[in-house]
C-alpha atoms as a PDB file:
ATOM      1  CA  UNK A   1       0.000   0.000   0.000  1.00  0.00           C
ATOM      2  CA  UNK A   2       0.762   3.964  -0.880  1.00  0.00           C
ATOM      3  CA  UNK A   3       1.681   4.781   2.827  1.00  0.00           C
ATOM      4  CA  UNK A   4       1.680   8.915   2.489  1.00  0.00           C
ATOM      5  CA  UNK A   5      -0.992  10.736   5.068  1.00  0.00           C
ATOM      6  CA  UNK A   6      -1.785  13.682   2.204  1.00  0.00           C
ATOM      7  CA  UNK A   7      -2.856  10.876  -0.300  1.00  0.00           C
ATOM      8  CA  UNK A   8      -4.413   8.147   1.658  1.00  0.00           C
ATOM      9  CA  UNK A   9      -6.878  11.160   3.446  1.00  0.00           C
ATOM     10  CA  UNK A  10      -7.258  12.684  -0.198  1.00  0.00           C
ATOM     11  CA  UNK A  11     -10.775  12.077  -0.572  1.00  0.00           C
ATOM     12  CA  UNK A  12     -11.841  11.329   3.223  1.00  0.00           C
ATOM     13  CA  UNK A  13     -13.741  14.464   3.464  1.00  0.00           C
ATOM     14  CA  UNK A  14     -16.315  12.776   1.140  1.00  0.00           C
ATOM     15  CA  UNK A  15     -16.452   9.512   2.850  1.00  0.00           C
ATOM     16  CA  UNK A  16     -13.968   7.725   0.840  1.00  0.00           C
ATOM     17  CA  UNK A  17     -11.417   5.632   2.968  1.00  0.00           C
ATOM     18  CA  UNK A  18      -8.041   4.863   0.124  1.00  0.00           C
ATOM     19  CA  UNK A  19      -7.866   0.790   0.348  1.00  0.00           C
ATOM     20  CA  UNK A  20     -11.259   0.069   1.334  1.00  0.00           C
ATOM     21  CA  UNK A  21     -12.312  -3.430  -0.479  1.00  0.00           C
ATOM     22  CA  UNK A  22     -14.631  -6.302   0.595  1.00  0.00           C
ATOM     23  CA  UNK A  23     -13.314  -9.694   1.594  1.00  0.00           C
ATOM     24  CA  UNK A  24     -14.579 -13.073   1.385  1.00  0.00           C
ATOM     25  CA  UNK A  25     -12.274 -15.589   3.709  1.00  0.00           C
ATOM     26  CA  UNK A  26     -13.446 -18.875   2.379  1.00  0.00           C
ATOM     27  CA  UNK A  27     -13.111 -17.271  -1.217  1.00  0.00           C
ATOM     28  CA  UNK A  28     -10.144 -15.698  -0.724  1.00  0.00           C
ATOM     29  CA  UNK A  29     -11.450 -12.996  -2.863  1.00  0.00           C
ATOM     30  CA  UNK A  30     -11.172  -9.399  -2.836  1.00  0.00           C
ATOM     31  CA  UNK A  31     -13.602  -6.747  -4.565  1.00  0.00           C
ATOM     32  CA  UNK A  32     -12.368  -3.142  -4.862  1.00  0.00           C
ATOM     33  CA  UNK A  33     -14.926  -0.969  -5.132  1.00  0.00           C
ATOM     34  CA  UNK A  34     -14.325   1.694  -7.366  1.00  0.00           C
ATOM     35  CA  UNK A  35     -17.200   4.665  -6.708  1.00  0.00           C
ATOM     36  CA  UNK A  36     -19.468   4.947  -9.836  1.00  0.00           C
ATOM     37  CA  UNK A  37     -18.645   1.389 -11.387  1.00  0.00           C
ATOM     38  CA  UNK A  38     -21.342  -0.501 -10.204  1.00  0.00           C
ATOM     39  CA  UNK A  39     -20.038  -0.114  -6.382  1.00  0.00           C
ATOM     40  CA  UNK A  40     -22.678   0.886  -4.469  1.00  0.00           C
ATOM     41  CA  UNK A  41     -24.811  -2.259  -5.527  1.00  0.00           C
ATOM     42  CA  UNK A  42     -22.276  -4.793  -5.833  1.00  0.00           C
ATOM     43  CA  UNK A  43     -21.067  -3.514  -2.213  1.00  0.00           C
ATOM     44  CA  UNK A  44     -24.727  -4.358  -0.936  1.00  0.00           C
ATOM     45  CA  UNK A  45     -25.160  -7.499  -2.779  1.00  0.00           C
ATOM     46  CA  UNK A  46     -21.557  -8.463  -1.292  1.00  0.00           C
ATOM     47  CA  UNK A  47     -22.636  -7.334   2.541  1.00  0.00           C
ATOM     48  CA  UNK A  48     -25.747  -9.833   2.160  1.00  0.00           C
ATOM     49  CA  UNK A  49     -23.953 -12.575   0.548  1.00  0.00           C
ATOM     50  CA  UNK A  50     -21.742 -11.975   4.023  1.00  0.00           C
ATOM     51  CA  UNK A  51     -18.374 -10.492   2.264  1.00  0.00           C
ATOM     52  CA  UNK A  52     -16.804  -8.112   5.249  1.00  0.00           C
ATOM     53  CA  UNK A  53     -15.840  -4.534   4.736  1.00  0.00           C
ATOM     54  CA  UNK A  54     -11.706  -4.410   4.867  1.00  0.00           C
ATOM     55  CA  UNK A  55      -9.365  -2.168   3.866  1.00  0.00           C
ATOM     56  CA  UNK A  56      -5.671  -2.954   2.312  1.00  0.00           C
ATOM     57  CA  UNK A  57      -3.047  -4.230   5.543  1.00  0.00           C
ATOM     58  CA  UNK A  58      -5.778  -6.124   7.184  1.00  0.00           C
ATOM     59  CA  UNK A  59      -5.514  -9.780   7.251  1.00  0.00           C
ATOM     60  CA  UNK A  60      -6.865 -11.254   4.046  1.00  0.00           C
ATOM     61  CA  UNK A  61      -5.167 -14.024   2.059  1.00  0.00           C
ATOM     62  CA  UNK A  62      -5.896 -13.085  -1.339  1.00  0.00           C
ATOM     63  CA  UNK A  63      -5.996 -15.036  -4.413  1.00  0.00           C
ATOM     64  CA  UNK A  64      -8.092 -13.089  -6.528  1.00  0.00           C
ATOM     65  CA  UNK A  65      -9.237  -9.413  -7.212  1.00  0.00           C
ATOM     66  CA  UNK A  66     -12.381  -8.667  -8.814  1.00  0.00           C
ATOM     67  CA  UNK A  67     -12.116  -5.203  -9.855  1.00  0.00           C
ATOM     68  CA  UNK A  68     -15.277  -3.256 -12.625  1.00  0.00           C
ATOM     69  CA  UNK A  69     -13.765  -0.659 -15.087  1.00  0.00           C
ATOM     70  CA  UNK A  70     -15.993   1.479 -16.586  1.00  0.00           C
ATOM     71  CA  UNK A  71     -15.771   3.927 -19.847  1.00  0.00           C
ATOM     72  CA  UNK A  72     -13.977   7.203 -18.058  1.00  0.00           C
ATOM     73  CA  UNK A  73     -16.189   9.491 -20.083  1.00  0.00           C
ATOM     74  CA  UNK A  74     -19.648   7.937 -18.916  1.00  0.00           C
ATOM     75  CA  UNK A  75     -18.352   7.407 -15.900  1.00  0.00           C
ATOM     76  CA  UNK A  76     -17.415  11.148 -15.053  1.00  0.00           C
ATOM     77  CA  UNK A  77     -20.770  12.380 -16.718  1.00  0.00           C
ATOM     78  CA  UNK A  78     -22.981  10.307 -13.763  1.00  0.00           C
ATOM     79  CA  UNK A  79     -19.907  11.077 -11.517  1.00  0.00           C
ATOM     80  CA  UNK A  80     -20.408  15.298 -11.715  1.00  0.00           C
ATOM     81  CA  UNK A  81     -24.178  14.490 -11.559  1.00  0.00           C
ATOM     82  CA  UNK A  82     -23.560  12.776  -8.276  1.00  0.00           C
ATOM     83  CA  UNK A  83     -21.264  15.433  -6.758  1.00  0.00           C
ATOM     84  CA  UNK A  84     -23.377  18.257  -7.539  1.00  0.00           C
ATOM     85  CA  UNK A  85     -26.427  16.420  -6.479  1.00  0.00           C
ATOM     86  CA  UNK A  86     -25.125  15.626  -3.045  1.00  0.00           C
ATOM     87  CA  UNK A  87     -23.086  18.354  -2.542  1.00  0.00           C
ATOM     88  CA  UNK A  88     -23.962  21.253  -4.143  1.00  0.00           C
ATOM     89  CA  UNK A  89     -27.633  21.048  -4.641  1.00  0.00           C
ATOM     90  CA  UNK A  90     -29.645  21.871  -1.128  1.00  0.00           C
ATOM     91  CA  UNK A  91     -33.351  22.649  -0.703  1.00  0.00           C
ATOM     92  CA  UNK A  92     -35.089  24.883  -2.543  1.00  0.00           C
ATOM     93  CA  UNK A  93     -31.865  25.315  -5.231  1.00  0.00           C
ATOM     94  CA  UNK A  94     -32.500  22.004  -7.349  1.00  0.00           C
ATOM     95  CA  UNK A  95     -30.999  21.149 -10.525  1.00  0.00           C
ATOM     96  CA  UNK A  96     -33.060  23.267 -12.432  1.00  0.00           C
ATOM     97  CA  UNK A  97     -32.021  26.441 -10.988  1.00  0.00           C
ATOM     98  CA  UNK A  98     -28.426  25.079 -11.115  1.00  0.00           C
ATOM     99  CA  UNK A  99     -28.734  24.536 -15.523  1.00  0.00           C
ATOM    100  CA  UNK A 100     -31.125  28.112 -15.262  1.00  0.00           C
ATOM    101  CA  UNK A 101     -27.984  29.921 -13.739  1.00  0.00           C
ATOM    102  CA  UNK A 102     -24.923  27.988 -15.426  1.00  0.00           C
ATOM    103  CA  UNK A 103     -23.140  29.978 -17.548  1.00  0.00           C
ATOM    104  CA  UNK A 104     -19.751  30.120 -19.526  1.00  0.00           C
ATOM    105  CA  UNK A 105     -18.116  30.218 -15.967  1.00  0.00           C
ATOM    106  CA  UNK A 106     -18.980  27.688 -14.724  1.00  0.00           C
ATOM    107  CA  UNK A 107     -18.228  25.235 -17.386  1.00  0.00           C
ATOM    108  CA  UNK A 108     -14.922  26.480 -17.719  1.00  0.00           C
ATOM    109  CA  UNK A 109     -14.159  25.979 -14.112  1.00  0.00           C
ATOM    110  CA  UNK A 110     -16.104  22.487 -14.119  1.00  0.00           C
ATOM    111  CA  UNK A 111     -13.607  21.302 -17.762  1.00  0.00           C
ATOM    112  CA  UNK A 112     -10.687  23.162 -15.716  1.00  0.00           C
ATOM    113  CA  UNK A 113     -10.908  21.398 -12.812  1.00  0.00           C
ATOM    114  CA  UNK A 114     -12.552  17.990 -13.844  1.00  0.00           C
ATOM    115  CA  UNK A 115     -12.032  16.177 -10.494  1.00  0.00           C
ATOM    116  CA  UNK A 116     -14.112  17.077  -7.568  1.00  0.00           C
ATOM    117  CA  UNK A 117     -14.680  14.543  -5.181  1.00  0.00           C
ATOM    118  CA  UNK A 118     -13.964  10.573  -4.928  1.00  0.00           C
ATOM    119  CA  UNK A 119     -17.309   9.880  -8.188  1.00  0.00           C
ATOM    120  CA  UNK A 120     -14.842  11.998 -10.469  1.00  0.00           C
ATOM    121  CA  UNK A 121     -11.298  10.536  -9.849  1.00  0.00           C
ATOM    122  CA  UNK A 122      -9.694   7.913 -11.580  1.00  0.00           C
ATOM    123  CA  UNK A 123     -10.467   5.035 -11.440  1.00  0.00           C
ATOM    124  CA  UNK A 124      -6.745   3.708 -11.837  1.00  0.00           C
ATOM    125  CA  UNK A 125      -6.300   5.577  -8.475  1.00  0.00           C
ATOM    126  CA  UNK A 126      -8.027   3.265  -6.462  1.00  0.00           C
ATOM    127  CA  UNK A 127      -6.608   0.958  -7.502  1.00  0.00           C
ATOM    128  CA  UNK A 128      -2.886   2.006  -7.052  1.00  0.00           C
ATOM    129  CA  UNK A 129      -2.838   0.357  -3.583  1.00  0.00           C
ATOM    130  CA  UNK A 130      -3.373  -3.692  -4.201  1.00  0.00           C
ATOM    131  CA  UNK A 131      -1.328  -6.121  -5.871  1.00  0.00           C
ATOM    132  CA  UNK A 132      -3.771  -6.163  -9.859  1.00  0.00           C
ATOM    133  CA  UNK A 133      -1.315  -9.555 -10.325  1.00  0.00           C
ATOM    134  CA  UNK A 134      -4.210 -11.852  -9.874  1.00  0.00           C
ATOM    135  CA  UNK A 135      -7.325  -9.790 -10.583  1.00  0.00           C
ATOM    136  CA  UNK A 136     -10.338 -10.394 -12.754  1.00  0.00           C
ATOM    137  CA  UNK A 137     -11.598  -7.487 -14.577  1.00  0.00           C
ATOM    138  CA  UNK A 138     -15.328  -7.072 -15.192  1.00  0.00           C
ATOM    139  CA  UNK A 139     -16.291  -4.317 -17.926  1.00  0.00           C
ATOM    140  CA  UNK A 140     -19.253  -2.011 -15.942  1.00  0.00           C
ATOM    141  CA  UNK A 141     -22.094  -2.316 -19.404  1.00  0.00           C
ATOM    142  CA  UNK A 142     -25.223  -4.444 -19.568  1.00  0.00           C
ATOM    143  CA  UNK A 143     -23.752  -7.746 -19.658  1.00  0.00           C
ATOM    144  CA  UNK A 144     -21.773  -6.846 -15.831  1.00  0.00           C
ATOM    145  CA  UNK A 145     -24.634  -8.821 -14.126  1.00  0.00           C
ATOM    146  CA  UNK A 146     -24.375 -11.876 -16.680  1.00  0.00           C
ATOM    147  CA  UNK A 147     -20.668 -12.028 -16.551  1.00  0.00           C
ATOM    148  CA  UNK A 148     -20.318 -11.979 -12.568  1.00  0.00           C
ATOM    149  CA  UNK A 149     -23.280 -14.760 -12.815  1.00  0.00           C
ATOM    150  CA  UNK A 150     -20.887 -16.495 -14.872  1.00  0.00           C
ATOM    151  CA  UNK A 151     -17.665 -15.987 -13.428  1.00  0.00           C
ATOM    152  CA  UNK A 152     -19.361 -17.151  -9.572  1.00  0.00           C
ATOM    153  CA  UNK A 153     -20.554 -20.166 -11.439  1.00  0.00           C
ATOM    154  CA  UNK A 154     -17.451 -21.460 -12.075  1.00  0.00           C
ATOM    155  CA  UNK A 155     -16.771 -21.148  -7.614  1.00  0.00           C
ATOM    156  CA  UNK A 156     -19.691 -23.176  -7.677  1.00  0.00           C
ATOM    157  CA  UNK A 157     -21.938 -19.804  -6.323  1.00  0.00           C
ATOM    158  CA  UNK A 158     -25.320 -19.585  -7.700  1.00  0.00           C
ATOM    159  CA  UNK A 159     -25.774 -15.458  -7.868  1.00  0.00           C
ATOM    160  CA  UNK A 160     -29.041 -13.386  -9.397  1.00  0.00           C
ATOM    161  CA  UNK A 161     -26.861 -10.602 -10.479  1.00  0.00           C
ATOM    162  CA  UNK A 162     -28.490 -10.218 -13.730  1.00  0.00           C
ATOM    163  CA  UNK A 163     -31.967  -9.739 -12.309  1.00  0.00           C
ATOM    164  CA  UNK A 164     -30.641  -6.912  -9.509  1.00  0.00           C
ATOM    165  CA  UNK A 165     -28.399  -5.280 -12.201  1.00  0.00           C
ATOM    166  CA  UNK A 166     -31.041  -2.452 -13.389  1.00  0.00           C
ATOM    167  CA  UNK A 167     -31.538  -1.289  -9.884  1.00  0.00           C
ATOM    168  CA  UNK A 168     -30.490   1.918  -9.754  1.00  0.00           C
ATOM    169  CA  UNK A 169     -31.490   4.074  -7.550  1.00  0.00           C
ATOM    170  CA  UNK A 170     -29.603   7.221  -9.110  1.00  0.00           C
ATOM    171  CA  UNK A 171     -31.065   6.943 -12.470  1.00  0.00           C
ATOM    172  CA  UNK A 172     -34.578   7.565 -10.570  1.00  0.00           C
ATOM    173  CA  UNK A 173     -33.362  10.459  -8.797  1.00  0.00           C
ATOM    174  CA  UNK A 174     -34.499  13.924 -10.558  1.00  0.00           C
ATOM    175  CA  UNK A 175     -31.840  16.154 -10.284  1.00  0.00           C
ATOM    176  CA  UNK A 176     -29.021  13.574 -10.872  1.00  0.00           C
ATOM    177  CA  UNK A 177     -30.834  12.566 -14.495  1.00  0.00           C
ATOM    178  CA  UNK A 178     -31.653  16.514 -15.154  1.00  0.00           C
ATOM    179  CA  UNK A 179     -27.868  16.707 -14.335  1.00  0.00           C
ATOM    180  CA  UNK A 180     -26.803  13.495 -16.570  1.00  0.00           C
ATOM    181  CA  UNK A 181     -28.569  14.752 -19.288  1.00  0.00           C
ATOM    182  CA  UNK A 182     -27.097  18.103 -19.135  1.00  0.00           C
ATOM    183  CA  UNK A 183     -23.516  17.679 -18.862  1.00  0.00           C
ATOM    184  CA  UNK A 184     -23.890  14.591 -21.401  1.00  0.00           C
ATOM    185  CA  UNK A 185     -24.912  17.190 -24.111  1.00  0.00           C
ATOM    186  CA  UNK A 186     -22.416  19.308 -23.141  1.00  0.00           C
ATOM    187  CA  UNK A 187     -19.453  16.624 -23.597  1.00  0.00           C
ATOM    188  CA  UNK A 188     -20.424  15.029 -26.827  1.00  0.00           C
ATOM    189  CA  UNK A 189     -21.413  18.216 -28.085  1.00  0.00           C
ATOM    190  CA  UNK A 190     -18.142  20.374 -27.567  1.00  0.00           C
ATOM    191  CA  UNK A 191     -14.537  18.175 -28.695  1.00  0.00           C
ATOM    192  CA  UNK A 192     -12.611  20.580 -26.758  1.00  0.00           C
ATOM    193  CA  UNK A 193     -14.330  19.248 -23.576  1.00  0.00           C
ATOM    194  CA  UNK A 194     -14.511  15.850 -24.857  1.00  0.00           C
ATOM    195  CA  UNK A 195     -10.757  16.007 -25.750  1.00  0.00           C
ATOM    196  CA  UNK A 196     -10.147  17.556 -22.609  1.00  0.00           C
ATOM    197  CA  UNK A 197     -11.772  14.271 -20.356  1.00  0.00           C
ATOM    198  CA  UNK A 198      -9.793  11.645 -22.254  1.00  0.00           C
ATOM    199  CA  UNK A 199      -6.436  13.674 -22.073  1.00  0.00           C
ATOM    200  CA  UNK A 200      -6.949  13.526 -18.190  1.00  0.00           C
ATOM    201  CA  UNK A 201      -8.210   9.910 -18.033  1.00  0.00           C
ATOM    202  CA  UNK A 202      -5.594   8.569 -20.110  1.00  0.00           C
ATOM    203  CA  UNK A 203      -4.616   6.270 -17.282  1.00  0.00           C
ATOM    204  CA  UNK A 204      -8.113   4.787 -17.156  1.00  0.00           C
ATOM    205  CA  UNK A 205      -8.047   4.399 -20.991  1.00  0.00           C
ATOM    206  CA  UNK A 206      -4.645   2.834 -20.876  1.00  0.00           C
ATOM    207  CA  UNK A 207      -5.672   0.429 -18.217  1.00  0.00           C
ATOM    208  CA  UNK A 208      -9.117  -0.931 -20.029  1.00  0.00           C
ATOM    209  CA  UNK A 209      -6.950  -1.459 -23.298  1.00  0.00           C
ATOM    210  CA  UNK A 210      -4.408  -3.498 -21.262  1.00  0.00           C
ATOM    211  CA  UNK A 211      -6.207  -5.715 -19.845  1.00  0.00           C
ATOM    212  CA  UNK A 212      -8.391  -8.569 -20.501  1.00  0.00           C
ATOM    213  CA  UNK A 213     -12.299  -8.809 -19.318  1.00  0.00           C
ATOM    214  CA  UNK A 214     -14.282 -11.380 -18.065  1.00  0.00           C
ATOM    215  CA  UNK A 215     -16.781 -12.481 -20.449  1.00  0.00           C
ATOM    216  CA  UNK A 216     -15.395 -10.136 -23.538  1.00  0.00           C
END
């Protein structure tokens, strides 16, 4: 692990703890949960299935990672959506005062900045603290649910991923689809912006070329 206080507490104002991972001992598996790939369910479904919360120099024997990528671009669209949602928005100021009052300004400090919280980082750095030797890397599109069906399958674990897949509570929220919507017409609608995104995530783009998913 990355021992250094300034990056491990990087995001720990917005509940993010650097390491954090769920565990299965009899398994020996590991899932890091990267935020906006899937995590919030698969962290859930993982809790009920009796996986324990851990974090990186705990005790785990670990033979395999199961780690989600997910396209950077989508993945910073419902990521910005999030963060503004949560922590911007407030009552009585929704998300359609935010797109009545958002101006030139704020888009250039929003493409300026790109990263505001732990939904907008890379997803390459969460994963900078484990060992990726022996990981298995699910791709975060419709077939996620089949593919994690199929990979359990072959532990012998009957799973219903597939038919929990589609719920998502975010997607039913208001202001974080007004806000999806929104900054997804701004992206694919401006190359500058677009260009901008994919220089920054060039990690994330190098990693899901490099490697080979489950299922693909």
């Amino acid at each position: 692990m990355i021992f250094h206080p300034l990056r491990n507490n990087y995001w720990l104002r917005r509940g993010y703890v650097t390491g954090s991972c769920m565990y299965n001992a009899d398994l020996k598996h590991c899932y890091i949960n990267i935020p906006k790939n899937a995590s919030s369910f698969l962290r859930h479904y993982f809790k009920d299935a009796g996986w324990k919360h851990m974090f990186v120099g705990m005790n785990m024997q670990v033979t395999k990672n199961l780690v989600v990528l997910r396209d950077p671009i989508e993945r910073w669209i419902t990521g910005i959506a999030q963060h503004i949602t949560t922590n911007i928005l407030e009552e009585n100021f929704g998300s359609t005062h935010f797109i009545e009052l958002y101006n030139e300004l704020s888009e250039r400090i929003i493409f300026d900045q790109i990263v505001f919280d732990d939904h907008t980082e890379q997803q390459t750095w969460f994963l900078e603290p484990f060992e990726l030797d022996n990981s298995v890397f699910f791709y975060c599109d419709s077939d996620l649910g089949k593919n994690l069906d199929s990979y359990f399958s072959t532990l012998g674990i009957s799973c219903n991923f597939t038919k929990q897949q589609h719920i998502n509570t975010s997607k039913e929220h208001f202001d974080n689809a007004n806000l999806v919507e929104h900054f997804r017409n701004i992206v694919y609608n401006n190359k500058k912006y677009y260009n901008n995104l994919k220089s920054y995530f060039v990690r994330d783009y190098g990693l899901i070329t490099s490697v080979d998913f489950y299922g693909k």
